[in-house]
N, C-alpha and C. Protein backbone atom coordinates (compact mmCIF):
# COMPACT_ATOMS: atom_id res chain seq x y z
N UNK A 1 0.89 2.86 -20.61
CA UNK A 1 0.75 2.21 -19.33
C UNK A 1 0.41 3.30 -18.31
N UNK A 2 -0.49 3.09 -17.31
CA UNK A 2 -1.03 4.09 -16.91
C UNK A 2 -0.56 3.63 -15.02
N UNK A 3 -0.96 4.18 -14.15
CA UNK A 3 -0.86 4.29 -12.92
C UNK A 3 -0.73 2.58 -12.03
N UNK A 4 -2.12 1.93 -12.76
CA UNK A 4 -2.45 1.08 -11.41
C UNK A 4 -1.43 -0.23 -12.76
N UNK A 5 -1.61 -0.15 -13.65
CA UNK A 5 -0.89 -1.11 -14.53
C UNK A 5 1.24 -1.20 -14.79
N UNK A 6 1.44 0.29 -14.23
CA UNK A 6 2.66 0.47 -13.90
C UNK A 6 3.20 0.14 -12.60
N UNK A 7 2.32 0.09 -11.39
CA UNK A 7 2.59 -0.29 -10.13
C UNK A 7 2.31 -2.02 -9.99
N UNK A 8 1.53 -2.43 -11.07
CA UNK A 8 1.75 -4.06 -10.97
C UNK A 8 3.03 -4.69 -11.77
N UNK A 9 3.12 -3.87 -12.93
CA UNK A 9 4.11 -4.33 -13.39
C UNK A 9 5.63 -4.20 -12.57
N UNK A 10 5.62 -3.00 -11.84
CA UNK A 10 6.85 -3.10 -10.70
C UNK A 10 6.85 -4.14 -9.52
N UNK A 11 5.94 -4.51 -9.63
CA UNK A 11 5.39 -5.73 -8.20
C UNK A 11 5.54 -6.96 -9.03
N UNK A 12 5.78 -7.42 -10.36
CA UNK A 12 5.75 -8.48 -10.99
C UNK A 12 7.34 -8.62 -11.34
N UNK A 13 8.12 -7.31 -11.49
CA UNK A 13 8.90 -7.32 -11.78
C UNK A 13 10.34 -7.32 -10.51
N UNK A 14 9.38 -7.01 -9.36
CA UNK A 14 10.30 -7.28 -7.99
C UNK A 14 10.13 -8.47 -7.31
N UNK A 15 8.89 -9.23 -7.67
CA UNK A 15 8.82 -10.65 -7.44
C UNK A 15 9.86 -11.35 -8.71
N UNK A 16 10.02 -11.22 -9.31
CA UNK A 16 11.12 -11.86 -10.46
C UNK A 16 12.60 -11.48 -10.12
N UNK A 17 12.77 -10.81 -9.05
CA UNK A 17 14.13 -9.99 -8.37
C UNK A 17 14.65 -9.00 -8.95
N UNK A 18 14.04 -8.20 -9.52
CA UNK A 18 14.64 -7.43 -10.12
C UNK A 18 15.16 -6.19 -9.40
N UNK A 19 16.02 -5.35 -8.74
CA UNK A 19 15.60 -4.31 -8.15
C UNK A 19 14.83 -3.18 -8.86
N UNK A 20 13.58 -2.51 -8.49
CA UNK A 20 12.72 -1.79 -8.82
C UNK A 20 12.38 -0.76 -7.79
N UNK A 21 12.26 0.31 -8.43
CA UNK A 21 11.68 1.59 -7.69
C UNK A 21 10.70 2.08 -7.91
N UNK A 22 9.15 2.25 -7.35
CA UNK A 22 8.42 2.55 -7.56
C UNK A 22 7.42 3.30 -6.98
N UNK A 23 7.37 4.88 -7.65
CA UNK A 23 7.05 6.21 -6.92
C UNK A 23 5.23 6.48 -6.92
N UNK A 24 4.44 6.24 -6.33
CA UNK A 24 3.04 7.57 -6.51
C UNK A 24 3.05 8.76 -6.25
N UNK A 25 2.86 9.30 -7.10
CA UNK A 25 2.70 11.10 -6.89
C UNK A 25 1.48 11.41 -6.73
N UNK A 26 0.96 11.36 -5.46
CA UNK A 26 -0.49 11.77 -4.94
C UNK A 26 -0.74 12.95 -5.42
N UNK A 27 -1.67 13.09 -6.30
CA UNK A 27 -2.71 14.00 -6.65
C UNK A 27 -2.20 14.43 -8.09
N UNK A 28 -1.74 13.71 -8.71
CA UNK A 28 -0.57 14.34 -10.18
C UNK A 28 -1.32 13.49 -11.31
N UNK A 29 -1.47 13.95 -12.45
CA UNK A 29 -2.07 13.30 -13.70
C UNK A 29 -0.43 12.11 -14.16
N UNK A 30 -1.04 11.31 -14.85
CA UNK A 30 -0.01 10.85 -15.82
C UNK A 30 0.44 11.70 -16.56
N UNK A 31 1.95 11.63 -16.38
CA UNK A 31 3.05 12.19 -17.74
C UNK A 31 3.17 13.99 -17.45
N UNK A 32 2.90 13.76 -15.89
CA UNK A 32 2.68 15.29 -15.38
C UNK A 32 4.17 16.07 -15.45
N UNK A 33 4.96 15.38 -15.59
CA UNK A 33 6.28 15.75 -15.73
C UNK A 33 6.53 16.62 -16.83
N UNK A 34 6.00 16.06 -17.96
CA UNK A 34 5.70 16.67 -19.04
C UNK A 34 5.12 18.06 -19.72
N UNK A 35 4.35 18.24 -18.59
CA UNK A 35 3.37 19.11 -18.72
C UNK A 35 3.65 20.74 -18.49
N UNK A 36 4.00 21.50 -19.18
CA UNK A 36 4.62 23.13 -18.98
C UNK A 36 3.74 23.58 -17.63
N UNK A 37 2.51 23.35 -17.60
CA UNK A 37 1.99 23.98 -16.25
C UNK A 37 2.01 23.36 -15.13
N UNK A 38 2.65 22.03 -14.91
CA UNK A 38 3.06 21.64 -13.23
C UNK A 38 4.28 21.34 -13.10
N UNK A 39 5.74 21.36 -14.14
CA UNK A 39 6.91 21.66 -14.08
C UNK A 39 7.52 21.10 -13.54
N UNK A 40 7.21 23.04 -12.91
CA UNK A 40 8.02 23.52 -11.60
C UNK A 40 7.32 23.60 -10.17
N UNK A 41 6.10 22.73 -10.15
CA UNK A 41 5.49 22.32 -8.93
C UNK A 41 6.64 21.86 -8.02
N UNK A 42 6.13 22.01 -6.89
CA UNK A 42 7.05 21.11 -5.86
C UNK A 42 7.12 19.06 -6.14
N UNK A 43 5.74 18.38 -6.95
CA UNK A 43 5.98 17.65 -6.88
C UNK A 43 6.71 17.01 -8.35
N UNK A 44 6.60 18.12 -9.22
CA UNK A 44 7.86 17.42 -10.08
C UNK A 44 8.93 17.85 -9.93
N UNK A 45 9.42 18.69 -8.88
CA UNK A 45 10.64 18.37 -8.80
C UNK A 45 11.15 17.57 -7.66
N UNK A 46 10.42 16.83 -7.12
CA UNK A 46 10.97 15.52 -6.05
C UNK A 46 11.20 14.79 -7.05
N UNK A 47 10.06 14.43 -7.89
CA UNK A 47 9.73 13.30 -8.67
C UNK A 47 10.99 13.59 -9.83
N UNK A 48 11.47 14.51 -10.29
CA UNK A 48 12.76 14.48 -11.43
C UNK A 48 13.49 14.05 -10.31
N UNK A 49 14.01 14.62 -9.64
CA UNK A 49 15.35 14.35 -8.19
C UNK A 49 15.32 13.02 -7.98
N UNK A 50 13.97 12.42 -7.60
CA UNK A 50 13.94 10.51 -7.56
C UNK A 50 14.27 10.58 -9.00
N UNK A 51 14.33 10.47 -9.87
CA UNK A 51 14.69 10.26 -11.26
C UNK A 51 16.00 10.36 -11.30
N UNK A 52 16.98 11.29 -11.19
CA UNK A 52 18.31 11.60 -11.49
C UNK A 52 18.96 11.13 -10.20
N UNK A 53 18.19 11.02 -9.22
CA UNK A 53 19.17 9.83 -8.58
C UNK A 53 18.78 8.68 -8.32
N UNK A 54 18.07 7.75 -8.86
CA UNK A 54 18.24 6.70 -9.20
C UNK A 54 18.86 6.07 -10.87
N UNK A 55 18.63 7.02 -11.60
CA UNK A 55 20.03 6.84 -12.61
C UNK A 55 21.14 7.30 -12.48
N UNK A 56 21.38 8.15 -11.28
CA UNK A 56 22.98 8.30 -11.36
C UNK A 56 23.30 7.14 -10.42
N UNK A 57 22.82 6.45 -9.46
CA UNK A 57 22.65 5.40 -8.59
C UNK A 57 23.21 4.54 -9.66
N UNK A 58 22.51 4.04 -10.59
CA UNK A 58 22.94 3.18 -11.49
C UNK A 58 23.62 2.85 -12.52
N UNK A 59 24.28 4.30 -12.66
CA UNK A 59 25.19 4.33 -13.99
C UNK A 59 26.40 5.07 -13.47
N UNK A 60 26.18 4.78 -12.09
CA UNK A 60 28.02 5.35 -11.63
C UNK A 60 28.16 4.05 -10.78
């Protein structure tokens, strides 16, 4: 699932009530998180930080 198919499915899935969070990382490839050479960019580490706190949000 890629960018524009992950942001509908969060819009399908917040019209069904679900609560949903849903981030764009302007200017970032898919699965950039992943990737040894953008890491430790500034924007994966917002993007882990939205990550670990919205599961600690939800599992505490």
């Amino acid at each position: 699932m890629l960018r524009d198919e992950g942001e509908q499915y969060a819009n399908k899935l917040r019209e069904a009530g679900v609560d949903v969070t849903s981030v764009r990382v302007a200017g970032m490839v898919h699965d950039f998180l992943l990737l040894d050479s953008l890491r430790n960019t500034k924007a994966a580490n917002v993007a882990r930080s939205l990550a670990i706190d919205a599961l600690h949000k939800a599992l505490h």
